[in-house]
Protein backbone atom coordinates (compact mmCIF):
# COMPACT_ATOMS: atom_id res chain seq x y z
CA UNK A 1 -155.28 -155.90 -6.40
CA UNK A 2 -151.69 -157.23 -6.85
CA UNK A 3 -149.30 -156.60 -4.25
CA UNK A 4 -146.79 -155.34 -6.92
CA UNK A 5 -147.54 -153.66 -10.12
CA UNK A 6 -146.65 -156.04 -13.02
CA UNK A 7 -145.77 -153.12 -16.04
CA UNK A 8 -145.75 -155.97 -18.74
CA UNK A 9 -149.67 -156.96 -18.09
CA UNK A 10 -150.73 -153.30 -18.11
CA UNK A 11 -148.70 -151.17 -21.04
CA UNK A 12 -149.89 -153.11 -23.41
CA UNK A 13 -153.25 -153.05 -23.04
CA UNK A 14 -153.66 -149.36 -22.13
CA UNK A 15 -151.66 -148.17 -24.95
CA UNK A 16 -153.89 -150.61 -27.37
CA UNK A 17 -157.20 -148.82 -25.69
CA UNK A 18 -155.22 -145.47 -26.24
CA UNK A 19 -154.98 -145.73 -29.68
CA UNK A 20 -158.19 -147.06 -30.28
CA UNK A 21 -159.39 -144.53 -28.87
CA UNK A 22 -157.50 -142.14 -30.83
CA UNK A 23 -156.85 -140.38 -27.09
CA UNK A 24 -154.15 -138.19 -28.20
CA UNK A 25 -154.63 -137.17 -32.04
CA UNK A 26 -154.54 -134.13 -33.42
CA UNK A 27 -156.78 -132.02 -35.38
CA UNK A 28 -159.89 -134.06 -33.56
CA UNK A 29 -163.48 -132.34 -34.46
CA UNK A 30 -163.66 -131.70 -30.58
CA UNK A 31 -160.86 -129.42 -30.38
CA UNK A 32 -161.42 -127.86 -34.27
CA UNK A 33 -161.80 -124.11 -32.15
CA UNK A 34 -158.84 -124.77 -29.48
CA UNK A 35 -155.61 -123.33 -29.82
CA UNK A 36 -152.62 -125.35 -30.51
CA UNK A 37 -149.72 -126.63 -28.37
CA UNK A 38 -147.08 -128.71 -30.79
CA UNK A 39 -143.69 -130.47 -29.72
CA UNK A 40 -141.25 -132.23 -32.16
CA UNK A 41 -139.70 -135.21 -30.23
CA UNK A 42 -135.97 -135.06 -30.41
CA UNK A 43 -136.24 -138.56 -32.73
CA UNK A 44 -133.95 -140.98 -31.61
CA UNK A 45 -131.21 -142.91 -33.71
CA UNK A 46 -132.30 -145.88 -35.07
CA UNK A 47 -129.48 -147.26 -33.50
CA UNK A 48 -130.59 -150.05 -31.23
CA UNK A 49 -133.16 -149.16 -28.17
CA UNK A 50 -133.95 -146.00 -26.08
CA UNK A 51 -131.76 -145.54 -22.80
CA UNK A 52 -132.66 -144.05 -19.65
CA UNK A 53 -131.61 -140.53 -21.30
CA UNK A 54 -134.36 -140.88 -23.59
CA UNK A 55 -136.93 -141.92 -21.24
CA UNK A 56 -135.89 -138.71 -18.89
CA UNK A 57 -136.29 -136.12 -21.76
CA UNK A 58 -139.67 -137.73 -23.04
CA UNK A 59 -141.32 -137.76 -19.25
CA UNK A 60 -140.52 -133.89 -19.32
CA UNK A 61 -142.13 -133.61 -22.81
CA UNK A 62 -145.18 -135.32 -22.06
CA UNK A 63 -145.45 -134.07 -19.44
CA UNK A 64 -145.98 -130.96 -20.75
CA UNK A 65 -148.00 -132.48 -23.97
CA UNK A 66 -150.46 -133.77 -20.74
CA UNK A 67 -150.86 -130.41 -18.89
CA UNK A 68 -151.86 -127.99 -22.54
CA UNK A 69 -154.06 -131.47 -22.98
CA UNK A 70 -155.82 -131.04 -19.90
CA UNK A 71 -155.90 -126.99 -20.28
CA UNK A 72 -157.99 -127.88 -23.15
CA UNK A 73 -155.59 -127.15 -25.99
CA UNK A 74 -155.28 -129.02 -29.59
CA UNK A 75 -151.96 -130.99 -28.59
CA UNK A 76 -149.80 -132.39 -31.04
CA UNK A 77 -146.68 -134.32 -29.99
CA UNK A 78 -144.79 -135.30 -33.13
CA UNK A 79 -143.48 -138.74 -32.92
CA UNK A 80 -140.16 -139.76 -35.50
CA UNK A 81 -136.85 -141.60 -35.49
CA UNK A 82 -133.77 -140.57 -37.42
CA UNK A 83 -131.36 -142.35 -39.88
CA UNK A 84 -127.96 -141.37 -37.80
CA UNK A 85 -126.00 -142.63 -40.71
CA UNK A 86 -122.35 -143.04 -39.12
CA UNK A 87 -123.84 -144.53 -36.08
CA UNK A 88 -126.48 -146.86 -37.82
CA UNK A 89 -123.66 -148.01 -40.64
CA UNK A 90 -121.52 -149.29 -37.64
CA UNK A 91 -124.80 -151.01 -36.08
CA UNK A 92 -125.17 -153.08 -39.31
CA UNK A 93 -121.55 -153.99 -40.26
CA UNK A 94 -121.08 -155.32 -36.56
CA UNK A 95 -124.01 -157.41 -36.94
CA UNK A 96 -122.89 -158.26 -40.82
CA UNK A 97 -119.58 -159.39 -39.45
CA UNK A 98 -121.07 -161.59 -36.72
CA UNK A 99 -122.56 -163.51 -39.03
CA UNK A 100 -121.55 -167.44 -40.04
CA UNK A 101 -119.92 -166.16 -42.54
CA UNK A 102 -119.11 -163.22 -41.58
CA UNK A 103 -120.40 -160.28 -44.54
CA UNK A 104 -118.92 -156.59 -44.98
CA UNK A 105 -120.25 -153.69 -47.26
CA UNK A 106 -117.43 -153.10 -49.55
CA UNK A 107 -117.52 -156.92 -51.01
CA UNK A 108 -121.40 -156.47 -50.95
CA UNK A 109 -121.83 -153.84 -52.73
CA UNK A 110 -124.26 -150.13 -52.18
CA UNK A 111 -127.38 -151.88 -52.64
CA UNK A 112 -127.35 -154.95 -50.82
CA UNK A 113 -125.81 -153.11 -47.93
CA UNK A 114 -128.89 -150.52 -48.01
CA UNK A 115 -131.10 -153.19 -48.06
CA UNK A 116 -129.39 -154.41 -44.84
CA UNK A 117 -129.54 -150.75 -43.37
CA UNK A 118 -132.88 -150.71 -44.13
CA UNK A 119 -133.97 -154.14 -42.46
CA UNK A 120 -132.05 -152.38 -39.40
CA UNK A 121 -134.01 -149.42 -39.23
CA UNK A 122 -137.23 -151.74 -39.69
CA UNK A 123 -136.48 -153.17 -36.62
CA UNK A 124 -134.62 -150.71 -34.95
CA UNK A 125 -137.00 -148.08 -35.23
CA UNK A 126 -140.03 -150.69 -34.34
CA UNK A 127 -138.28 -151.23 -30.86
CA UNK A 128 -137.77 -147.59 -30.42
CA UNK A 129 -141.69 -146.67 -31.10
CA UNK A 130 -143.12 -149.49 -29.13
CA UNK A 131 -140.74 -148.54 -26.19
CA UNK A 132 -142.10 -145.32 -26.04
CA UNK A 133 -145.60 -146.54 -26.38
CA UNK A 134 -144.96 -148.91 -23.30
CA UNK A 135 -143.71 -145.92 -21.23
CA UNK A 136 -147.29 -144.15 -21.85
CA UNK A 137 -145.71 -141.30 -23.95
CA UNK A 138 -148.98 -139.56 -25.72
CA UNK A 139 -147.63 -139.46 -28.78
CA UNK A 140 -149.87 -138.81 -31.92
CA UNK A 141 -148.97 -142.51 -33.22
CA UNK A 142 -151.00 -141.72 -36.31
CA UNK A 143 -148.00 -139.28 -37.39
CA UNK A 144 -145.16 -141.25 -37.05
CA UNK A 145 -142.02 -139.81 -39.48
CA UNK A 146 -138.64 -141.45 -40.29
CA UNK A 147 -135.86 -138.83 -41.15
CA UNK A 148 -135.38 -140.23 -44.40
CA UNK A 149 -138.97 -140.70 -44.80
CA UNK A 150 -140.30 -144.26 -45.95
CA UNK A 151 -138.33 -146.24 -48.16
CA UNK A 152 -141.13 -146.98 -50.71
CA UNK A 153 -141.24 -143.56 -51.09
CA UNK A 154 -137.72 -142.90 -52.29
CA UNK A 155 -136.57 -139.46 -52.70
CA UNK A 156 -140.22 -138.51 -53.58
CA UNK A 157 -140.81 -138.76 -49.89
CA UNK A 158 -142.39 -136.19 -47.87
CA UNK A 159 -139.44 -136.17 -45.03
CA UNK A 160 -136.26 -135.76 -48.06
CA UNK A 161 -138.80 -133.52 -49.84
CA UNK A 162 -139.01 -131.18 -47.02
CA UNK A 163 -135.19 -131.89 -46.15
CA UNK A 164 -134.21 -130.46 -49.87
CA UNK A 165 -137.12 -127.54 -49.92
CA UNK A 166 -135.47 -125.66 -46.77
CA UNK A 167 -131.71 -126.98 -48.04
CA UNK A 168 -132.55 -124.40 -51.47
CA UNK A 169 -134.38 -121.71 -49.62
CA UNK A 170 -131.34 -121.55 -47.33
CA UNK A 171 -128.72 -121.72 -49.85
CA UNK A 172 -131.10 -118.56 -51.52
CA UNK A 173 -130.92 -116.68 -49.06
CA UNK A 174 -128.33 -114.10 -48.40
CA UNK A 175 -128.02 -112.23 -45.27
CA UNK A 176 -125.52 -109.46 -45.26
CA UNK A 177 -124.30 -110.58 -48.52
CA UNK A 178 -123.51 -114.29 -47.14
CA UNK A 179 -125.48 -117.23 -48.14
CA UNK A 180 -127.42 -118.88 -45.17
CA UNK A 181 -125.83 -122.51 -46.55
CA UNK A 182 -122.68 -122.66 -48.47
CA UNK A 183 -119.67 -124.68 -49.43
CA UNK A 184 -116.29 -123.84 -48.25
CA UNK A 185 -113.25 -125.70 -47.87
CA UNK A 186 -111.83 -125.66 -44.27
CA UNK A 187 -109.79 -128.32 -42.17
CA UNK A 188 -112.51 -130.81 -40.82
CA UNK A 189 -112.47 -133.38 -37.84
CA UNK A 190 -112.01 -136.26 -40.17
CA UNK A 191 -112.60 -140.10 -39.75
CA UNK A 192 -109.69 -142.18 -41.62
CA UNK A 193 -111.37 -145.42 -40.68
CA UNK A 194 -115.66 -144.42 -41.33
CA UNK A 195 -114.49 -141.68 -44.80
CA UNK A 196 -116.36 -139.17 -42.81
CA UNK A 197 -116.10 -135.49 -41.21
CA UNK A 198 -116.90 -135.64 -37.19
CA UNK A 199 -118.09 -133.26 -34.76
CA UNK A 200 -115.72 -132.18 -31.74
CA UNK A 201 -118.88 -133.92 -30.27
CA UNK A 202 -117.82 -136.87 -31.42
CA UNK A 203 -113.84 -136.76 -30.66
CA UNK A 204 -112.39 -139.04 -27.86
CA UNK A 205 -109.35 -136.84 -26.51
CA UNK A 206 -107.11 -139.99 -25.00
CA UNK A 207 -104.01 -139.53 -23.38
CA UNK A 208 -100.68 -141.29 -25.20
CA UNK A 209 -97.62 -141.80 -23.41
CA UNK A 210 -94.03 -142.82 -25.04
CA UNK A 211 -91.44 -144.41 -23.10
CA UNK A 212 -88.83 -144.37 -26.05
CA UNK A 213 -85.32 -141.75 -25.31
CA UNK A 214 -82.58 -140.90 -27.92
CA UNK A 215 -80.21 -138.18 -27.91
CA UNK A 216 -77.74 -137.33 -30.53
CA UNK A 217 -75.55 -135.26 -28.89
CA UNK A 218 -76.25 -136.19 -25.11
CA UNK A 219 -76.24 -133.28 -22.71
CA UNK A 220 -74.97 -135.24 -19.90
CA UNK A 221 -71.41 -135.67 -21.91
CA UNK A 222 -72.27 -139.21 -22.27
CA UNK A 223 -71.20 -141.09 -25.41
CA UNK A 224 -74.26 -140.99 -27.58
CA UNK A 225 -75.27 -144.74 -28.88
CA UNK A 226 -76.57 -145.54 -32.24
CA UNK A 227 -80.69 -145.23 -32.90
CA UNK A 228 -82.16 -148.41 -31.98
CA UNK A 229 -84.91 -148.71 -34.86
CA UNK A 230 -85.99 -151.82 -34.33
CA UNK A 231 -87.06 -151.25 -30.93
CA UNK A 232 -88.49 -147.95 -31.70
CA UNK A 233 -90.91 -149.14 -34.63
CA UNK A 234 -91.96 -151.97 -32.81
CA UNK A 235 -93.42 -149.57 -29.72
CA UNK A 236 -94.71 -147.39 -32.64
CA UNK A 237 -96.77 -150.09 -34.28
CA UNK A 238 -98.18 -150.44 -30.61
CA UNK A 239 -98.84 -147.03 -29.92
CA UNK A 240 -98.16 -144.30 -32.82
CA UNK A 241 -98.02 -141.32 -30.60
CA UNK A 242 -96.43 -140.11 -26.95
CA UNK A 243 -92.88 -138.98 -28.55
CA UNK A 244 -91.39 -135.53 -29.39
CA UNK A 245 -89.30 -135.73 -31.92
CA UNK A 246 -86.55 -133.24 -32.75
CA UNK A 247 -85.21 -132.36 -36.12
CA UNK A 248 -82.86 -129.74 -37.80
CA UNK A 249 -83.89 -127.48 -40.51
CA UNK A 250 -81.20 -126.28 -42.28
CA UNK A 251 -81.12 -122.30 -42.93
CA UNK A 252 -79.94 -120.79 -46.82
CA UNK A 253 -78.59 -117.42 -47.78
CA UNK A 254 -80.42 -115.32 -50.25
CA UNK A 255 -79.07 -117.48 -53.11
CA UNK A 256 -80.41 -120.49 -51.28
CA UNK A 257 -77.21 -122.22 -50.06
CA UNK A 258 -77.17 -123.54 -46.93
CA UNK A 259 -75.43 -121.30 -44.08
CA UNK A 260 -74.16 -124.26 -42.10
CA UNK A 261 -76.30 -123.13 -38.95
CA UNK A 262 -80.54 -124.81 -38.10
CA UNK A 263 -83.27 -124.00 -36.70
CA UNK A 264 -84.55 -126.76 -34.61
CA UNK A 265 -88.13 -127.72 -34.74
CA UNK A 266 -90.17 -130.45 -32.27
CA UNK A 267 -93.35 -132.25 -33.49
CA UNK A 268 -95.27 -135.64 -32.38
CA UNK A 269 -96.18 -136.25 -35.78
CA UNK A 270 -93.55 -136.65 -38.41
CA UNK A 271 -94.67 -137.16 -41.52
CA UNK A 272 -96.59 -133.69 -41.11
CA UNK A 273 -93.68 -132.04 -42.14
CA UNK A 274 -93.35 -133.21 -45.90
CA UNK A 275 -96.29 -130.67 -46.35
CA UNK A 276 -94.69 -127.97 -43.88
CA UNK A 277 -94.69 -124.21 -45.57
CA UNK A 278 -93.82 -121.93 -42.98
CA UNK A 279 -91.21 -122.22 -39.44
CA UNK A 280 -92.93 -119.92 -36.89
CA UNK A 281 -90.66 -117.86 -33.87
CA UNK A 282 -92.33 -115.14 -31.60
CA UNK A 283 -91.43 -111.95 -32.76
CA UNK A 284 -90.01 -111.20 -29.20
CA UNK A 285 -87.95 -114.47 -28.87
CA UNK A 286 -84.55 -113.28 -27.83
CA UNK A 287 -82.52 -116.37 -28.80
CA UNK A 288 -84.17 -117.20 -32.36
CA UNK A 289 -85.61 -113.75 -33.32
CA UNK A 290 -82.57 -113.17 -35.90
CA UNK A 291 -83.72 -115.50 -37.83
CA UNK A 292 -86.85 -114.41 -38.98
CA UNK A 293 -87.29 -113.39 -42.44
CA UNK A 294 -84.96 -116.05 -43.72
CA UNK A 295 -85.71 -118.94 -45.13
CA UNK A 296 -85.29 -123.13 -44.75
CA UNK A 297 -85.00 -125.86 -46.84
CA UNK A 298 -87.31 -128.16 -45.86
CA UNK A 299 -85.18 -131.91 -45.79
CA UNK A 300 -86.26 -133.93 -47.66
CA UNK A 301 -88.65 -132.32 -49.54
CA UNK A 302 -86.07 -129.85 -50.98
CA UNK A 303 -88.29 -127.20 -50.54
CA UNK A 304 -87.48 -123.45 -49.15
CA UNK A 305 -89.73 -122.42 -46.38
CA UNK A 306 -90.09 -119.25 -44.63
CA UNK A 307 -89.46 -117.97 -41.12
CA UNK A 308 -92.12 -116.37 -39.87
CA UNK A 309 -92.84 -114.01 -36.99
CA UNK A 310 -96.35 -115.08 -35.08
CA UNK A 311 -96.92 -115.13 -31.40
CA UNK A 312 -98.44 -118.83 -31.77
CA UNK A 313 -94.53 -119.56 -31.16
CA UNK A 314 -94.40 -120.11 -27.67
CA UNK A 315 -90.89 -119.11 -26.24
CA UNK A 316 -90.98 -121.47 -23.47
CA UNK A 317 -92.27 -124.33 -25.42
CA UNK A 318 -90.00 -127.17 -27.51
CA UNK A 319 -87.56 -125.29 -29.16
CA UNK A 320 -88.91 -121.94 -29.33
CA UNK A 321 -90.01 -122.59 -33.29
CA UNK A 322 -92.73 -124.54 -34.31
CA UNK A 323 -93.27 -126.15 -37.92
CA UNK A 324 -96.19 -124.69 -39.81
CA UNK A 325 -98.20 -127.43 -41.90
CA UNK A 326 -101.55 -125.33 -42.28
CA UNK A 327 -103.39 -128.19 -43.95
CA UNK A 328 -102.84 -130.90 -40.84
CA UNK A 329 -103.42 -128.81 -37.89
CA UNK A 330 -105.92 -126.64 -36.96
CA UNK A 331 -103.51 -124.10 -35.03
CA UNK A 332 -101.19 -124.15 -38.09
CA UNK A 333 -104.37 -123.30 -40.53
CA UNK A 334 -104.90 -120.28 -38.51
CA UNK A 335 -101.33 -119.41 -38.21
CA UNK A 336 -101.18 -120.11 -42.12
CA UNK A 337 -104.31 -117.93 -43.10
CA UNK A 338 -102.75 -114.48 -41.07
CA UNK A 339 -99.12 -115.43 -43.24
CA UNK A 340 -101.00 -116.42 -46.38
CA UNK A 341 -98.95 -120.02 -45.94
CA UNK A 342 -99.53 -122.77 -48.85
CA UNK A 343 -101.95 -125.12 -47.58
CA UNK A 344 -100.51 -128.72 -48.93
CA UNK A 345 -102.42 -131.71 -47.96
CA UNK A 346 -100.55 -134.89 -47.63
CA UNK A 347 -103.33 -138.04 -47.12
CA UNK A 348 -106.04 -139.68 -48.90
CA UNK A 349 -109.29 -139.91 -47.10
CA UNK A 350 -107.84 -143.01 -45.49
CA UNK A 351 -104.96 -141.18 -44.12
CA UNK A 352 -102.26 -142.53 -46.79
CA UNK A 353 -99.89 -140.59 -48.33
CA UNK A 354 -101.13 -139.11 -51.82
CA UNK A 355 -98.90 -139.56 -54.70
CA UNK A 356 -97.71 -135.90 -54.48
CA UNK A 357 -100.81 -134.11 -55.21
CA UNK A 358 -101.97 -131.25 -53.25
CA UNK A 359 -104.83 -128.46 -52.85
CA UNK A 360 -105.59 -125.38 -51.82
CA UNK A 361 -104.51 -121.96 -52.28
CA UNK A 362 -100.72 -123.08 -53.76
CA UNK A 363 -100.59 -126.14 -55.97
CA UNK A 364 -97.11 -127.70 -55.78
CA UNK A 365 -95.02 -129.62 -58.42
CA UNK A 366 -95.73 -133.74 -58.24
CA UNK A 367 -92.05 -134.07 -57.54
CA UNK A 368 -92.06 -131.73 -54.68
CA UNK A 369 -93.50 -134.72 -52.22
CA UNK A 370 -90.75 -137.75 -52.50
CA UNK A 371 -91.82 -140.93 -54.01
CA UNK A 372 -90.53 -143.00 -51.75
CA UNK A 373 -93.53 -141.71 -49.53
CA UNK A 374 -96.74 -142.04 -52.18
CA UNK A 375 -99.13 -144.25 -50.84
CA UNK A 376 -97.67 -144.98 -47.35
CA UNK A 377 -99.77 -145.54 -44.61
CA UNK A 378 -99.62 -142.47 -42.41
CA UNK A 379 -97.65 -144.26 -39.30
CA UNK A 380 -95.49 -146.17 -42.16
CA UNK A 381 -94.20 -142.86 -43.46
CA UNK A 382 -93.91 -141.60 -40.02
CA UNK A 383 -91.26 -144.56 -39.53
CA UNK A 384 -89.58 -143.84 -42.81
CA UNK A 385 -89.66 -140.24 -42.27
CA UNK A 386 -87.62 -140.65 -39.08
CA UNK A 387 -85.20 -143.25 -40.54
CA UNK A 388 -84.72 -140.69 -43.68
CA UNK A 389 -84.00 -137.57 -41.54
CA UNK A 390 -81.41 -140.16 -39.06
CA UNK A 391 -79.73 -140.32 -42.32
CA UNK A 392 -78.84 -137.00 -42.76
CA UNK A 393 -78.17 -136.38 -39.69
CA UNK A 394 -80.72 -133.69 -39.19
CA UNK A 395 -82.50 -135.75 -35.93
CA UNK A 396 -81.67 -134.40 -33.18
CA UNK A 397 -83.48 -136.35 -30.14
CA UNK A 398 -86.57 -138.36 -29.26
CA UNK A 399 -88.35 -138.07 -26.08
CA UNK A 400 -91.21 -139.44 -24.42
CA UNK A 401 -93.92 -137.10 -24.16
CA UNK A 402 -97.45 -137.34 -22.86
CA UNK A 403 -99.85 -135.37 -24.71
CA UNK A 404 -103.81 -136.00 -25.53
CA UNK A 405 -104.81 -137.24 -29.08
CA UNK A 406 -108.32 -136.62 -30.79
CA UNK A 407 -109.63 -140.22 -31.61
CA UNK A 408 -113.55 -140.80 -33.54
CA UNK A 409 -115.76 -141.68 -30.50
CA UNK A 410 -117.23 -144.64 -32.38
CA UNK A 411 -114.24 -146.23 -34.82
CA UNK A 412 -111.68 -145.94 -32.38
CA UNK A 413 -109.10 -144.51 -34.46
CA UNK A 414 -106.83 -141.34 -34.63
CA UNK A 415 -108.78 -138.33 -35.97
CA UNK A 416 -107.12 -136.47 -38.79
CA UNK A 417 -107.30 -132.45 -39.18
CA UNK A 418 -107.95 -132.78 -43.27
CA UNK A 419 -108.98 -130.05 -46.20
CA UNK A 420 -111.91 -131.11 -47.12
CA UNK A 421 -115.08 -129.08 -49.09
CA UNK A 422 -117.75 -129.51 -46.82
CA UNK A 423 -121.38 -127.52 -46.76
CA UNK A 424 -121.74 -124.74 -43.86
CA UNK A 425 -124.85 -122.90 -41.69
CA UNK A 426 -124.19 -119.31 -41.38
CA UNK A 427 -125.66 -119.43 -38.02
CA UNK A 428 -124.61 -115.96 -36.86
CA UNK A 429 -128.16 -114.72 -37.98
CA UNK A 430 -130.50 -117.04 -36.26
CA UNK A 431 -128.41 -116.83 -33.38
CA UNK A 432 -128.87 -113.17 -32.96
CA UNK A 433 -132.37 -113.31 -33.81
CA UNK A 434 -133.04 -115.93 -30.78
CA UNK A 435 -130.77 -113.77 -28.18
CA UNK A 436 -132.75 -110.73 -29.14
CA UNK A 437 -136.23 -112.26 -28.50
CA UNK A 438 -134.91 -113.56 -24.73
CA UNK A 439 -133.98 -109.69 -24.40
CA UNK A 440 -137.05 -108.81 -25.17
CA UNK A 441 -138.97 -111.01 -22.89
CA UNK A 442 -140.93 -113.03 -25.22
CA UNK A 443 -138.76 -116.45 -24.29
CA UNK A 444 -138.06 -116.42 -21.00
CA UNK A 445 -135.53 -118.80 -18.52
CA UNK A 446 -136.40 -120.02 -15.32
CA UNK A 447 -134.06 -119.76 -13.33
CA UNK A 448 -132.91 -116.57 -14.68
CA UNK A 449 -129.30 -117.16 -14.38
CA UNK A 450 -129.59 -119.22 -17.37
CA UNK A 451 -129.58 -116.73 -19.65
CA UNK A 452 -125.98 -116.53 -19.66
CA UNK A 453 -125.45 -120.07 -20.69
CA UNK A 454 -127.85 -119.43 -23.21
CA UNK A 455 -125.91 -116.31 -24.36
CA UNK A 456 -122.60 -117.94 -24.18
């Protein structure tokens, strides 16, 4: 015997005399009168190779798969990969774009692209399978699925086939009057650089810091100096975020002219406010609470705004009053579904400015977003935005402030909150159905104290 165990010379050849051997099918004439035992292996992403994750989460299955084996039960582990589409896309442009010369999908076209997504997963998934094979997992091999089934199938496939039967039986069925999948239209973690709605799963939260300082009105008594532009757009086409900026809002009388006194509203992102349709104060704030129920015009936009009373207005916190642009921020939205505020999106799916369209529950005039803006990229009109409002003389101060900002865990860029129609799993239902069956004892955890996380 060896003094060391060589893994190369031995995986092979066991898993070979494994599968001849059909050791761990299911369904075998042997076991026709057993009962069964069945796992479905969490398939990995066709993105590359297994890690040691993988490895320690298969172990524990087979594990299992081994022991019911052994107890003399009909054991079927279900082997598959999956398609992972964001993931897998970025897999194959990075490799497209290494190339002498280098290729991308948009001046390829859909189809060649697939093709090249599909010679991915070919090899991909290949390396993925015959890993697990090495490791000894006792897989029925003989079963082996693909998430988007095989490609000479198409979408006659049993995998899609099977996809699209449960996709129509849950969009049939209604519980308590609400369809089990349906479309709604809700602000979504969205991807400027991959076109694509993200998890929170998948959202980087990185901290930003500014270093950039400008007062208009000094509180120190000093002489205030003129904006220095230049320097402040070249630190913002470094870094976008990590300033507060200030700006006035100017208040109207009932006939909407302007009273001569502001509100004053802080935000780190500028250009939000061309689709602003409410200012928020806390109904108990002492210093601004006279001025809710009156209204704004909105600079630059021309547009009168409300003030609103909602405790989301922290007294303590920037000004006291906090723009409302229920389309671009998830606090906003819910801020703007209690007040029934217009929800006015502002960006194209790559995070430019639209040419003054908009959606949701108010539609607004094309004129109502200036044209100066249309088609901006969102950290140009954030630069023009500032200049604009300078010009007025409605900015009141920039400061450097440290705050965290969502970015998409695989492109690297700033995650937009955007309006999007996206499908939805009422999940309320199966939820309740799985905590009462752990109440009733027929799943139990081990340790029990995990039934809270499970709860939770």
């Amino acid at each position: 015997m060896d003094k060391t165990f060589e893994p190369a010379a031995v995986e092979a050849r066991v898993a070979a005399a494994w599968a001849e051997a059909e050791a761990f099918k299911a369904g075998r004439k042997s076991r026709a009168d057993a009962p069964g035992f069945c796992i479905v292996i969490p398939p990995p992403n066709v993105t590359g190779s297994l890690h040691i994750g993988h490895a320690l989460n298969n172990t524990l299955q087979d594990v299992l798969c081994r022991y019911w084996r052994m107890k003399g039960r009909d054991v079927l582990w279900q082997p598959g990969t999956d398609h992972a589409g964001i993931a897998t896309q970025m897999m194959v442009e990075k490799k497209l774009a290494s190339e002498t010369p280098p290729r991308n999908r948009r001046d390829m076209g859909r189809e060649a692209f697939l093709d090249e997504v599909w010679k991915w997963k070919e090899e991909s998934g290949g390396t993925i399978i015959n890993q697990l094979k090495r490791l000894g997992a006792t897989c029925d091999w003989s079963r082996e699925r693909f998430t988007m089934g095989n490609r000479a199938d198409g979408e006659a496939g049993q995998m899609p086939q099977a996809v699209l039967k449960v996709f129509v039986d849950l969009y049939n069925t209604e519980v308590d009057g609400k369809r089990m999948i349906y479309k709604d239209r809700r602000l979504v973690n969205w991807d400027p650089k991959l076109l694509t709605a993200i998890s929170d799963l998948e959202v980087e939260q990185r901290e930003v810091k500014g270093s950039f300082k400008w007062e208009r009105n000094p509180k120190d008594g000093s002489e205030a100096v003129p904006l220095d532009f230049d320097a402040l757009f070249k630190l913002l086409d470094k870094q976008p975020g990590g300033h507060m900026y200030y700006f006035d809002y100017p208040l109207v009388d009932d006939q909407g002219n302007a009273t001569g006194e502001v509100i004053t509203i802080a935000t780190t992102r500028p250009e939000t406010m061309l689709g602003d349709g409410a200012v928020a104060v806390h109904p108990d704030n002492a210093t601004l609470g006279w001025m809710i129920g009156k209204r704004v015009r909105l600079p630059l936009v021309d547009r009168l705004i409300p003030v609103i009373a909602d405790t989301y207005a922290d007294p303590e916190k920037g000004t006291g009053a906090v723009k409302i642009t229920a389309a671009h921020d998830f606090n906003d939205y819910e801020v703007g579904k209690r007040h029934n505020v217009p929800l006015i999106n502002l960006f194209t799916a790559e995070a430019r400015m639209l040419a003054g369209e908009a959606f949701g529950g108010n539609e607004i005039e094309e004129a109502d977003v200036p044209r100066q803006y249309w088609g901006l990229d969102r950290y140009d009109c954030r630069k023009a935005v500032i200049a604009d409002l300078h010009a007025l003389g409605l900015l009141a101060k920039i400061e450097p402030h440290t705050h965290m900002v969502p970015h998409g865990d695989r492109s690297g860029v700033v995650i937009e909150p955007w309006l999007t129609e996206q499908w939805y799993m009422n999940v309320k239902p199966l939820a309740e159905k799985a905590m009462a069956a752990v109440r009733a004892g027929q799943t139990n955890f081990i340790p029990k104290e995990r039934e809270k996380i499970f709860f939770n």
